[in-house]
C-alpha atoms as a PDB file:
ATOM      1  CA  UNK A   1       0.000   0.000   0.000  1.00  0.00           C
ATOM      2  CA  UNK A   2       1.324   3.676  -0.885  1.00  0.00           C
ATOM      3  CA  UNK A   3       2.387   6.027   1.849  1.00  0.00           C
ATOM      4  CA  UNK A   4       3.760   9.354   1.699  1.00  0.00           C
ATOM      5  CA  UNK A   5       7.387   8.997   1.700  1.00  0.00           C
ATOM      6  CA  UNK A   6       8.019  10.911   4.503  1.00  0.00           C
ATOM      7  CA  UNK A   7       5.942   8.737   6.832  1.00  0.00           C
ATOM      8  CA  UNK A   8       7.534   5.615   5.411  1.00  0.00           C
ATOM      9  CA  UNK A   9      10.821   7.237   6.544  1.00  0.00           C
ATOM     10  CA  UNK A  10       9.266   8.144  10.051  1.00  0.00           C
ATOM     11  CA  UNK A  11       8.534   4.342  10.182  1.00  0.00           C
ATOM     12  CA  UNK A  12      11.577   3.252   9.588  1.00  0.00           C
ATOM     13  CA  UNK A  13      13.379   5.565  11.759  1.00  0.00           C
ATOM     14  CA  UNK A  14      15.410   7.345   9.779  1.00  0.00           C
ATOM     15  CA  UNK A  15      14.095  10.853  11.018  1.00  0.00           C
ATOM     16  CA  UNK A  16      10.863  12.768  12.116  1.00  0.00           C
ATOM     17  CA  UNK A  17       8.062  13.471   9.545  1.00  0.00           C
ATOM     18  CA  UNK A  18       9.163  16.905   9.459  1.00  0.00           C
ATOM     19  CA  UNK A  19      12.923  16.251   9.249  1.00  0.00           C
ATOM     20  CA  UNK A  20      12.385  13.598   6.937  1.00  0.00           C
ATOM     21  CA  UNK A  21      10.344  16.313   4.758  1.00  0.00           C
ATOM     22  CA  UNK A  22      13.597  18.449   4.971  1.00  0.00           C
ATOM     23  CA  UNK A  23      15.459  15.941   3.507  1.00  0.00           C
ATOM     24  CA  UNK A  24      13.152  15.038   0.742  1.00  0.00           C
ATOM     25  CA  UNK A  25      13.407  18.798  -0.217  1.00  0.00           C
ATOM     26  CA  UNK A  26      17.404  18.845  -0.116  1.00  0.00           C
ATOM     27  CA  UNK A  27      17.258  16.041  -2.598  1.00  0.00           C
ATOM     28  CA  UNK A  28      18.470  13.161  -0.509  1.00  0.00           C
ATOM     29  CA  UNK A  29      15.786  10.824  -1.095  1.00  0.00           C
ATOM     30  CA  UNK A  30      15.302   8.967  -4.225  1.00  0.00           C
ATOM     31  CA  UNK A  31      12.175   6.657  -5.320  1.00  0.00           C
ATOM     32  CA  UNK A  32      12.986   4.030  -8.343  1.00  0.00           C
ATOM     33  CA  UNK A  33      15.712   5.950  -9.255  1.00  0.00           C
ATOM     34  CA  UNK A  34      14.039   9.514  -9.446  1.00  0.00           C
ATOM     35  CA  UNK A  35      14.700  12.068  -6.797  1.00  0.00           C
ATOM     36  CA  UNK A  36      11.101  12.450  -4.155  1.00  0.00           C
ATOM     37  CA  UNK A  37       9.512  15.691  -4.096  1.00  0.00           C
ATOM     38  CA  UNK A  38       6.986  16.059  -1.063  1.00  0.00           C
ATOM     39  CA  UNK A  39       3.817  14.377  -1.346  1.00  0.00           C
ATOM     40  CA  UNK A  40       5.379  11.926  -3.286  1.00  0.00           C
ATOM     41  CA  UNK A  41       3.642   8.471  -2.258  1.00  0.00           C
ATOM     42  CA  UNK A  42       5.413   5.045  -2.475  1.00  0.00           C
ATOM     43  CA  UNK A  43       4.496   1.043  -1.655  1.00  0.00           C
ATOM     44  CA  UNK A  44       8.111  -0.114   0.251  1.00  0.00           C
ATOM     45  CA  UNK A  45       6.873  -3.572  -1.141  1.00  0.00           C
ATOM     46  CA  UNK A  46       7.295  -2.873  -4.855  1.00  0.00           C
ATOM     47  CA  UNK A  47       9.169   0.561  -4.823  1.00  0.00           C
ATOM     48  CA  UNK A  48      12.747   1.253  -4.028  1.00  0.00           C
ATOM     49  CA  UNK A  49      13.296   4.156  -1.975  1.00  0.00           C
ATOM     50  CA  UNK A  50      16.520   5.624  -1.162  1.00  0.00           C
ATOM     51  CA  UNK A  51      17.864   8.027   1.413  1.00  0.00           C
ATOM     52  CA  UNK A  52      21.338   8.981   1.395  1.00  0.00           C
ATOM     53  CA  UNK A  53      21.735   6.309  -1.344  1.00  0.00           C
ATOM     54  CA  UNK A  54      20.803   3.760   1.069  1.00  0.00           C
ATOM     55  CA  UNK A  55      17.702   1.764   0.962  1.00  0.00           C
ATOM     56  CA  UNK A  56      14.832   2.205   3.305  1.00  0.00           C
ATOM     57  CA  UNK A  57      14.294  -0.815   5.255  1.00  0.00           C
ATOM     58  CA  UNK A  58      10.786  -0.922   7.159  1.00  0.00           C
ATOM     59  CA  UNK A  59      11.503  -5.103   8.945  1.00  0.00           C
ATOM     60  CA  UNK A  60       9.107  -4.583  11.996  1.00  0.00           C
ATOM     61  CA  UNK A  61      11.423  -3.293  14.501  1.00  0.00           C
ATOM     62  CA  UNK A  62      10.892  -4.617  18.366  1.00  0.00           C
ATOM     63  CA  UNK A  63       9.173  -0.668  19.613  1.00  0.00           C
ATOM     64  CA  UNK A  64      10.920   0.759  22.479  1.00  0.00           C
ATOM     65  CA  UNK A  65       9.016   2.810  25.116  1.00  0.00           C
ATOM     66  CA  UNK A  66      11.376   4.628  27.726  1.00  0.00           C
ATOM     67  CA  UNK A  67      10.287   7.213  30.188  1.00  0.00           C
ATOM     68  CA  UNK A  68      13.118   9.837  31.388  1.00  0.00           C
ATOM     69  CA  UNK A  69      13.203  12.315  34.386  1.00  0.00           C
ATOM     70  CA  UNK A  70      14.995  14.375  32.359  1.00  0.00           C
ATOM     71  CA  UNK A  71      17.543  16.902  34.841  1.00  0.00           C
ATOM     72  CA  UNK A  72      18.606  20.354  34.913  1.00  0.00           C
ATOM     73  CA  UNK A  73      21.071  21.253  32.488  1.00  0.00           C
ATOM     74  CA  UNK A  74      20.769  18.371  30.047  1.00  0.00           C
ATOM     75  CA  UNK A  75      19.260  19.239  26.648  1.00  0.00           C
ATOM     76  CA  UNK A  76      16.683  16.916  24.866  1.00  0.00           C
ATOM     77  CA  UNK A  77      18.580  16.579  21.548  1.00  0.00           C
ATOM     78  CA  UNK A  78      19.945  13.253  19.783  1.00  0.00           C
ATOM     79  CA  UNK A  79      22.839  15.272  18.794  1.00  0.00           C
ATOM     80  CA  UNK A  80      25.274  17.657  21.119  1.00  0.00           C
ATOM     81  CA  UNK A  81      25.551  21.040  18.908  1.00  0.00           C
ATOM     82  CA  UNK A  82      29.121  22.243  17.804  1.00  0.00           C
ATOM     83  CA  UNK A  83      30.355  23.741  21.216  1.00  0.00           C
ATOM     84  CA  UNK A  84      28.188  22.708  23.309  1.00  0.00           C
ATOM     85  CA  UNK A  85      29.235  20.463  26.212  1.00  0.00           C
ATOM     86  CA  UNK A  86      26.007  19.621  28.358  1.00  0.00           C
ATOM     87  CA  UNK A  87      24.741  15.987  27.705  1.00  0.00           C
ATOM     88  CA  UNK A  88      22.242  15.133  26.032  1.00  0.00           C
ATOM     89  CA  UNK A  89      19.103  13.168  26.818  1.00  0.00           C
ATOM     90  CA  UNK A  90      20.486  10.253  24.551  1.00  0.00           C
ATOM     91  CA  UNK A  91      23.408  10.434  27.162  1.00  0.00           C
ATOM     92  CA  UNK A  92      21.384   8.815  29.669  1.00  0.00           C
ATOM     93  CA  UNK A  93      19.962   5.941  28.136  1.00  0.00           C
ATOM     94  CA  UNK A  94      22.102   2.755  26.814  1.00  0.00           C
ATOM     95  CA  UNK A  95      20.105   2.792  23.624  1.00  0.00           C
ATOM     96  CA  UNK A  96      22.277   2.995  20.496  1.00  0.00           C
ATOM     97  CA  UNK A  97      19.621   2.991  17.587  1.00  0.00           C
ATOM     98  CA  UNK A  98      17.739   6.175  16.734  1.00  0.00           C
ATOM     99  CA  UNK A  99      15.359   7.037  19.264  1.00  0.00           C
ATOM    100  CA  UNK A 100      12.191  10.079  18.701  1.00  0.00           C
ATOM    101  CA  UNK A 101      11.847  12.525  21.267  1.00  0.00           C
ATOM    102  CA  UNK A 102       8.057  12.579  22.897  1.00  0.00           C
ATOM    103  CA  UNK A 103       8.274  16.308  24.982  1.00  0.00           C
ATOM    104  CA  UNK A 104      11.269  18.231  24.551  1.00  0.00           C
ATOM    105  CA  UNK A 105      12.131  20.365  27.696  1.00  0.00           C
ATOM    106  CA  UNK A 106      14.874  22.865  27.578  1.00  0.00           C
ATOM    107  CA  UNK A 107      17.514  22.811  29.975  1.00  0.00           C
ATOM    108  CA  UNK A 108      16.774  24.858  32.372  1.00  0.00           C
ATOM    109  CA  UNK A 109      13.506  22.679  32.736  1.00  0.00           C
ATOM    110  CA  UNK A 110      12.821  18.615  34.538  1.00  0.00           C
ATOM    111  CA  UNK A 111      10.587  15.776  34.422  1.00  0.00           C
ATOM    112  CA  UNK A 112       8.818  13.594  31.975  1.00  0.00           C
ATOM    113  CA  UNK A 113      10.533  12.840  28.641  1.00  0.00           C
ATOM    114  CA  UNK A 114       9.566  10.047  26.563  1.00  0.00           C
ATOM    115  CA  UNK A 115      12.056   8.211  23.779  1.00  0.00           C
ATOM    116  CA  UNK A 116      11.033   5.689  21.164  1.00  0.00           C
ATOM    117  CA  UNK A 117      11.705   4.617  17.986  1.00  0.00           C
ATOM    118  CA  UNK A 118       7.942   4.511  17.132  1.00  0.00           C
ATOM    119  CA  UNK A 119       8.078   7.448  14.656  1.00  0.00           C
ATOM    120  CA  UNK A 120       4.095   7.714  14.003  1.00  0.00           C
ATOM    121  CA  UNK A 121       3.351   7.361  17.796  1.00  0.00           C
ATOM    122  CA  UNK A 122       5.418  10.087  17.858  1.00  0.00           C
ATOM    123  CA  UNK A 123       4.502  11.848  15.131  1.00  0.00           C
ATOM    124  CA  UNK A 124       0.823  11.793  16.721  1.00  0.00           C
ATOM    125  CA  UNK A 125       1.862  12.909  20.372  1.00  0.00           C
ATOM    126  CA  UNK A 126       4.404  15.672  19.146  1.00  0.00           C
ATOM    127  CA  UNK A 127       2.417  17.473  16.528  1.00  0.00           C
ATOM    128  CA  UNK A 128       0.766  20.616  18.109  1.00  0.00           C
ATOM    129  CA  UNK A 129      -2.785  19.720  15.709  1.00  0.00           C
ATOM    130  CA  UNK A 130      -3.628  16.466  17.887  1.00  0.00           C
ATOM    131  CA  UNK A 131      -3.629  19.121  20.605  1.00  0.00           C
ATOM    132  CA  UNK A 132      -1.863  16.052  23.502  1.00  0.00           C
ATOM    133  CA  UNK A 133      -2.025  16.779  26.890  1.00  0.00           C
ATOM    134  CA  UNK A 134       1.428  17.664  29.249  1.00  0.00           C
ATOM    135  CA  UNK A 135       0.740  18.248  32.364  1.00  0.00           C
ATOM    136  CA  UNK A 136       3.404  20.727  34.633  1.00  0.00           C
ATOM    137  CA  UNK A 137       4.060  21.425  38.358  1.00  0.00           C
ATOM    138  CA  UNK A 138       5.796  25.177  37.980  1.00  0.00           C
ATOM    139  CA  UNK A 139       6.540  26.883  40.899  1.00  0.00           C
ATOM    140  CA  UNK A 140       6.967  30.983  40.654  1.00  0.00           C
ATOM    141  CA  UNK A 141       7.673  34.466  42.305  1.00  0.00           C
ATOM    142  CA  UNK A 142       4.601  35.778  44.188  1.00  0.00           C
ATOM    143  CA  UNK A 143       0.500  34.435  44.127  1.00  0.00           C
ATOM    144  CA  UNK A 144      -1.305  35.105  41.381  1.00  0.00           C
ATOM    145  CA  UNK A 145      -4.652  36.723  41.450  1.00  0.00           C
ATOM    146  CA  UNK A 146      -7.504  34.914  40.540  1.00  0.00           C
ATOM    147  CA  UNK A 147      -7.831  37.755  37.347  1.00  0.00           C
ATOM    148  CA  UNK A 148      -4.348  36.753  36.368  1.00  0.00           C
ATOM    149  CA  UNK A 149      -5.203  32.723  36.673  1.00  0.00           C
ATOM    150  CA  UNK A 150      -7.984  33.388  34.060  1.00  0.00           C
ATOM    151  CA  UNK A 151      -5.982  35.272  31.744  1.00  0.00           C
ATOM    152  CA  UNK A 152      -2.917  32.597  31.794  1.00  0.00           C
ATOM    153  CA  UNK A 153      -6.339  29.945  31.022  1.00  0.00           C
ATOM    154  CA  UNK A 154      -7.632  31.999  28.393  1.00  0.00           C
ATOM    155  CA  UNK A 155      -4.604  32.842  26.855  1.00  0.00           C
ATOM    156  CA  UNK A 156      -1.762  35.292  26.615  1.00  0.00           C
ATOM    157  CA  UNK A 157      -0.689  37.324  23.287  1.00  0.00           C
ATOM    158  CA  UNK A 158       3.240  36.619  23.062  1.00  0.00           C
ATOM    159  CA  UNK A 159       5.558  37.830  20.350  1.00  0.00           C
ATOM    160  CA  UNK A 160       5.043  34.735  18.343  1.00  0.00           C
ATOM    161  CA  UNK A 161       1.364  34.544  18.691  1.00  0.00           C
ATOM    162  CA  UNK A 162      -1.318  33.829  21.310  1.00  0.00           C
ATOM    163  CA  UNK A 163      -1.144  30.860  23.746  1.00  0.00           C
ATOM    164  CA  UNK A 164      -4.126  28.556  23.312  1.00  0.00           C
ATOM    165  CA  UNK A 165      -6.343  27.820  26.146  1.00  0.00           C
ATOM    166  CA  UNK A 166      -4.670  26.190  29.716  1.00  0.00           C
ATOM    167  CA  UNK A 167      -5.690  24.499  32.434  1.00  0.00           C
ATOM    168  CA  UNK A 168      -4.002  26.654  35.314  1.00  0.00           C
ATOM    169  CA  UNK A 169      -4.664  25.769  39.183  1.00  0.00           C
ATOM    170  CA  UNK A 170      -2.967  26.912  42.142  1.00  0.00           C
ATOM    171  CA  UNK A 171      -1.936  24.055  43.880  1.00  0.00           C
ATOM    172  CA  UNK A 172      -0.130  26.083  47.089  1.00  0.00           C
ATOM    173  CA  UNK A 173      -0.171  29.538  47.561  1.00  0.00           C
ATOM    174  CA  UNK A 174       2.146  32.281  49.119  1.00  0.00           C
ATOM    175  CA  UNK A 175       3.293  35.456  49.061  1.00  0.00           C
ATOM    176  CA  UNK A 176       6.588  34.320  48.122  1.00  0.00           C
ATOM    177  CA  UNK A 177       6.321  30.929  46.028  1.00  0.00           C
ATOM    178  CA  UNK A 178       3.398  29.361  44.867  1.00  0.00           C
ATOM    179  CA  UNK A 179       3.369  25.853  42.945  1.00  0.00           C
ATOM    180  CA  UNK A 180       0.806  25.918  40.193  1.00  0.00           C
ATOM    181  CA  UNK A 181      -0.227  22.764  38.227  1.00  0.00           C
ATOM    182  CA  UNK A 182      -0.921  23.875  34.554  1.00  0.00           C
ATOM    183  CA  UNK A 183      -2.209  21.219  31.501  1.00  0.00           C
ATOM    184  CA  UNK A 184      -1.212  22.511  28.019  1.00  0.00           C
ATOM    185  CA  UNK A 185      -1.847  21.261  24.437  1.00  0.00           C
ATOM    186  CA  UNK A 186       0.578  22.899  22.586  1.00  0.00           C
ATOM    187  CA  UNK A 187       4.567  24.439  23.626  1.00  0.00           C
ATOM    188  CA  UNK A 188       6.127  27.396  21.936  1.00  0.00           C
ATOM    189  CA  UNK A 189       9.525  27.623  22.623  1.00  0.00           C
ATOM    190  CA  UNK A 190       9.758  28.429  26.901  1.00  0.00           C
ATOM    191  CA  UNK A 191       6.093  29.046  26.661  1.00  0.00           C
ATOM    192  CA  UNK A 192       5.142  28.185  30.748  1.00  0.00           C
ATOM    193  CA  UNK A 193       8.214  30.904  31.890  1.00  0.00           C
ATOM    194  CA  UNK A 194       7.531  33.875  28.831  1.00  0.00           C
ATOM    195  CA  UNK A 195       4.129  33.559  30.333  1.00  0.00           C
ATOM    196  CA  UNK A 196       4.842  34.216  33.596  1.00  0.00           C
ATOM    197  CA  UNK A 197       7.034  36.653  33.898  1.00  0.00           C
ATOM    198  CA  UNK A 198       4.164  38.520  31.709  1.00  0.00           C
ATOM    199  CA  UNK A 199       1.635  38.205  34.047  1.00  0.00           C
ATOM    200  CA  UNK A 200       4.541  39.042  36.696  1.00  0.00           C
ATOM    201  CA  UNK A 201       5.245  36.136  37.931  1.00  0.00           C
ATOM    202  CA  UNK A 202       8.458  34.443  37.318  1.00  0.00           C
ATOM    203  CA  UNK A 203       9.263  30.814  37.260  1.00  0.00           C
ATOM    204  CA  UNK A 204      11.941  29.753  39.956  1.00  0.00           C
ATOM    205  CA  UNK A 205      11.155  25.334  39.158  1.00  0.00           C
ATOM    206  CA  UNK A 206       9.247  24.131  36.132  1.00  0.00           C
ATOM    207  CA  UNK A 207       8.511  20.139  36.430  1.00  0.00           C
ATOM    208  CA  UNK A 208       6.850  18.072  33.285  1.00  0.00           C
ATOM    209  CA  UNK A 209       4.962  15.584  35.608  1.00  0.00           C
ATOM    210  CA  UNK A 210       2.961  14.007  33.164  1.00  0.00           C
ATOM    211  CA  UNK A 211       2.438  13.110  29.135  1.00  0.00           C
ATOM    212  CA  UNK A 212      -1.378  12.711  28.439  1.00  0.00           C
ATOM    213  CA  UNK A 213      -2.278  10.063  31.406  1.00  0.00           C
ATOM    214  CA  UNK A 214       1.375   8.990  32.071  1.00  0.00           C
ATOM    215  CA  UNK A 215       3.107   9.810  35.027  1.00  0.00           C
ATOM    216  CA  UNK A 216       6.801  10.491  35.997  1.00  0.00           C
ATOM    217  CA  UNK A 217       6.382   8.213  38.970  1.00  0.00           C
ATOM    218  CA  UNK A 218       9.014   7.609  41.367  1.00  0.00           C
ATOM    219  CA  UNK A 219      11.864   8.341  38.667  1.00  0.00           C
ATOM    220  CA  UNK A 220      14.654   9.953  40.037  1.00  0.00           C
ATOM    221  CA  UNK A 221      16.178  12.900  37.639  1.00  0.00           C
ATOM    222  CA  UNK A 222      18.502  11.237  35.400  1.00  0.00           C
ATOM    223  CA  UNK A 223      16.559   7.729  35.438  1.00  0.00           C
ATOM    224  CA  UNK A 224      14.891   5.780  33.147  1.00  0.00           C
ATOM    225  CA  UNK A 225      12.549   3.124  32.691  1.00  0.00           C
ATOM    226  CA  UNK A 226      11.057   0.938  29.350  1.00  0.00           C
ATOM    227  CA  UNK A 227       7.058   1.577  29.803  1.00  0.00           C
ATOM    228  CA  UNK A 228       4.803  -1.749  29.882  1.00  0.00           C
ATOM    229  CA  UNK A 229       2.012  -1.544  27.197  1.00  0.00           C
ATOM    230  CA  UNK A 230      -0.283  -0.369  30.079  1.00  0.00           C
ATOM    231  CA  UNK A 231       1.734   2.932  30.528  1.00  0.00           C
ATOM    232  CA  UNK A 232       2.232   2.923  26.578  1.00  0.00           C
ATOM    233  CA  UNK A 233      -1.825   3.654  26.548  1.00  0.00           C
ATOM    234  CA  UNK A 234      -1.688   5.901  29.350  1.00  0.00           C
ATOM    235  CA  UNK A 235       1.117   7.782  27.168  1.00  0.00           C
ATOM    236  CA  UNK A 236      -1.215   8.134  24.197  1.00  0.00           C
ATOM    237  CA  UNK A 237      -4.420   9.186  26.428  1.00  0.00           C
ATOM    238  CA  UNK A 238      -5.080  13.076  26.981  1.00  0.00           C
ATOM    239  CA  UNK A 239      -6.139  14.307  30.432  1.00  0.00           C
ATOM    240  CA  UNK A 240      -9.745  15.260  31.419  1.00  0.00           C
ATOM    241  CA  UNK A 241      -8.804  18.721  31.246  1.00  0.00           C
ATOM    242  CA  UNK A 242      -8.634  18.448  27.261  1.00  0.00           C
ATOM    243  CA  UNK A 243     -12.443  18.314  27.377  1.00  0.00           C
ATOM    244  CA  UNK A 244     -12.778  21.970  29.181  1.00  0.00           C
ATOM    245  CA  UNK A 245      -9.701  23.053  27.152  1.00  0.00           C
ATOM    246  CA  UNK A 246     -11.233  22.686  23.755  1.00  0.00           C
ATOM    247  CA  UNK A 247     -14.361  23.855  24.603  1.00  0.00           C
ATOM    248  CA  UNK A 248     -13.012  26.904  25.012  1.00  0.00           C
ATOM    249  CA  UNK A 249     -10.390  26.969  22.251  1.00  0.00           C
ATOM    250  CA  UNK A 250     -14.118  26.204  20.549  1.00  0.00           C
ATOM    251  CA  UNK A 251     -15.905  29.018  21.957  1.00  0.00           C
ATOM    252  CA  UNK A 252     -12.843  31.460  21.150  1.00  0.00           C
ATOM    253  CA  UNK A 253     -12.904  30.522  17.678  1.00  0.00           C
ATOM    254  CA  UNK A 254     -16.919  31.261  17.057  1.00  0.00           C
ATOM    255  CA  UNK A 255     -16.281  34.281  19.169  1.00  0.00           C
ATOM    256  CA  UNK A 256     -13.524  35.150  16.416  1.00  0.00           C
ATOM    257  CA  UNK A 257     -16.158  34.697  13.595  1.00  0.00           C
ATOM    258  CA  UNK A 258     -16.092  32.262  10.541  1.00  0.00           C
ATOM    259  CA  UNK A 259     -12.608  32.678   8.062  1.00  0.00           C
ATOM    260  CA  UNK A 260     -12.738  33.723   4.824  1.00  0.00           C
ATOM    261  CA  UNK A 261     -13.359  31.199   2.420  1.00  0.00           C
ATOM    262  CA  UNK A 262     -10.009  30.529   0.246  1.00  0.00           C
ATOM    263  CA  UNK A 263     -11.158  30.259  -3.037  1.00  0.00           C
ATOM    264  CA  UNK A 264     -12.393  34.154  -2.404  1.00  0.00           C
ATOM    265  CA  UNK A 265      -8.867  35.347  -1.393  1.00  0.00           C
ATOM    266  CA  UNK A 266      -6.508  36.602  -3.695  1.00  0.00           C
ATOM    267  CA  UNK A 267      -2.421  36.303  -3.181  1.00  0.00           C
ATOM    268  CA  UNK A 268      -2.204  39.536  -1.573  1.00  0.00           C
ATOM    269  CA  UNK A 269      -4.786  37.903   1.316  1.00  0.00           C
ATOM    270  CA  UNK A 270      -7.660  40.137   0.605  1.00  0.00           C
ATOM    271  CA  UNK A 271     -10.783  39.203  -0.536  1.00  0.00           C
ATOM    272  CA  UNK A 272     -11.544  39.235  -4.845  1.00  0.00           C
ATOM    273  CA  UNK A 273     -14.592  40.259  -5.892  1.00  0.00           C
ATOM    274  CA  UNK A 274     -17.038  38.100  -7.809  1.00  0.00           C
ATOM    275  CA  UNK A 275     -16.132  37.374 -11.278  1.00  0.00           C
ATOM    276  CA  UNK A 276     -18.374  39.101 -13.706  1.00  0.00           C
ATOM    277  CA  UNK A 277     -20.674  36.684 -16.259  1.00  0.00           C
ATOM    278  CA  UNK A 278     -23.291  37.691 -18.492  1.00  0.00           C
ATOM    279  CA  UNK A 279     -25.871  36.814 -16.166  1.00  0.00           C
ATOM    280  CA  UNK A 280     -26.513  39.260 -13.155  1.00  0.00           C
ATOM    281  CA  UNK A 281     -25.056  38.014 -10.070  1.00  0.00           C
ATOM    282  CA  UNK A 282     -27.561  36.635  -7.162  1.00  0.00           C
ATOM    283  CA  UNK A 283     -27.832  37.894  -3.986  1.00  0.00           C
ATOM    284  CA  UNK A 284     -26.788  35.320  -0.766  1.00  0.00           C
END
């Protein structure tokens, strides 16, 4: 059966679906002989497809599940930049085949981080459009007011765009510290600390304690485990907040009124008027 190409290189673990779209478009990827363009399909039973000049191999690989308190200081990349000497996540598992990051964290962040070698799992709990649940214990300056809670929920307009609806509860409160829990579907790059220092709070400990249903457990940072099939489901099951959270990314986007239909928009994004026919043009 014919897949795109990219996801056949997902599967086989060569790369993510968007790095393995990368390399389709820097012409390392051949199929029968002819360099792949993207959306290029292929059947791995009958077609030969090529990356790097090597050929794809998709043998049904044992999948590997491993859960990772992930420390301070230790960056969730397969490979260490140029320069950089802080491990890597990869550094603290004896795994030596290529392994997909589930929840990236940067440094200065802990907790839950998931590796496996399952590219479309994934694919499916990585991509911000299936909207999967992480769930965070953050602890920061101050206590929030009950006005600034509902803004954080609602959403906060940062200088790459606006948050989407969180879950945000204060789980002890001070006038010092407070430790909130906060659920999220999607993470911009340092999303949970831009926040707060916005709404004037900053972060002092930020803690990934969960993936969808999946907990961090009794790890210890820098220890890992291989997940049973049991925690594998967990792993690929979203919260109950998700419910109240897209009911209200639903009720923003009717507040926000219907989008202009495409086929009515020209290349310079405004709207075209009606093309003119010999008949006069009916009223909607």
């Amino acid at each position: 059966m014919k897949e795109r190409v990219q996801k056949l290189m997902a599967m086989a673990g060569i790369a993510s679906r968007r790095a393995s779209e990368v390399m389709i478009e820097q012409g390392r990827v051949r199929i029968n002989g002819k360099l792949a363009k993207l959306g290029d399909q292929a059947d791995p039973e009958t077609d030969v497809i090529e990356v790097d000049g090597r050929r794809l191999k998709l043998e049904p690989d044992k999948k590997i599940y491993i859960a990772v308190n992930k420390p301070k200081n230790v960056v969730t990349t397969n490979v260490r930049h140029r320069g950089d000497e802080r491990p890597t996540i990869m550094d603290l598992v004896p795994h030596t085949g290529h392994l997909f990051t589930i929840g990236r964290l940067d440094a200065d962040s802990e907790g839950l981080v998931v590796l496996t070698n399952d590219g479309d799992l994934a694919h499916r709990l990585s991509h911000p459009r299936f909207q999967h649940t992480k769930t965070y214990k953050v602890i920061v300056e101050g206590l929030p007011s009950a006005e600034t809670i509902q803004k954080w929920q609602s959403g906060v307009n940062l200088d790459d765009g606006k948050t989407a609806p969180a879950s945000v509860r204060i789980l002890k409160g001070a006038t010092d510290l407070s430790t909130l829990r906060i659920v999220m579907t999607e993470g911009k790059k340092r999303q949970i600390r831009r926040v707060a220092a916005l709404l004037g709070h900053r972060v002092r400990r930020l803690v990934r304690t969960r993936i969808g249903m999946l907990e961090l457990g009794n790890l210890r940072p820098g220890e890992w485990r291989e997940l049973t099939p049991k925690e594998v489901r967990d792993l690929a099951t979203p919260s109950p907040e998700i419910k109240q959270l897209l009911r209200t990314s639903a009720r923003q986007s009717s507040a926000r009124g219907p989008r202009k239909s495409a086929s009515n928009v020209g290349k310079s994004g405004r709207p075209q008027p009606g093309r003119r026919s010999g008949k006069p043009q009916r009223k909607r």
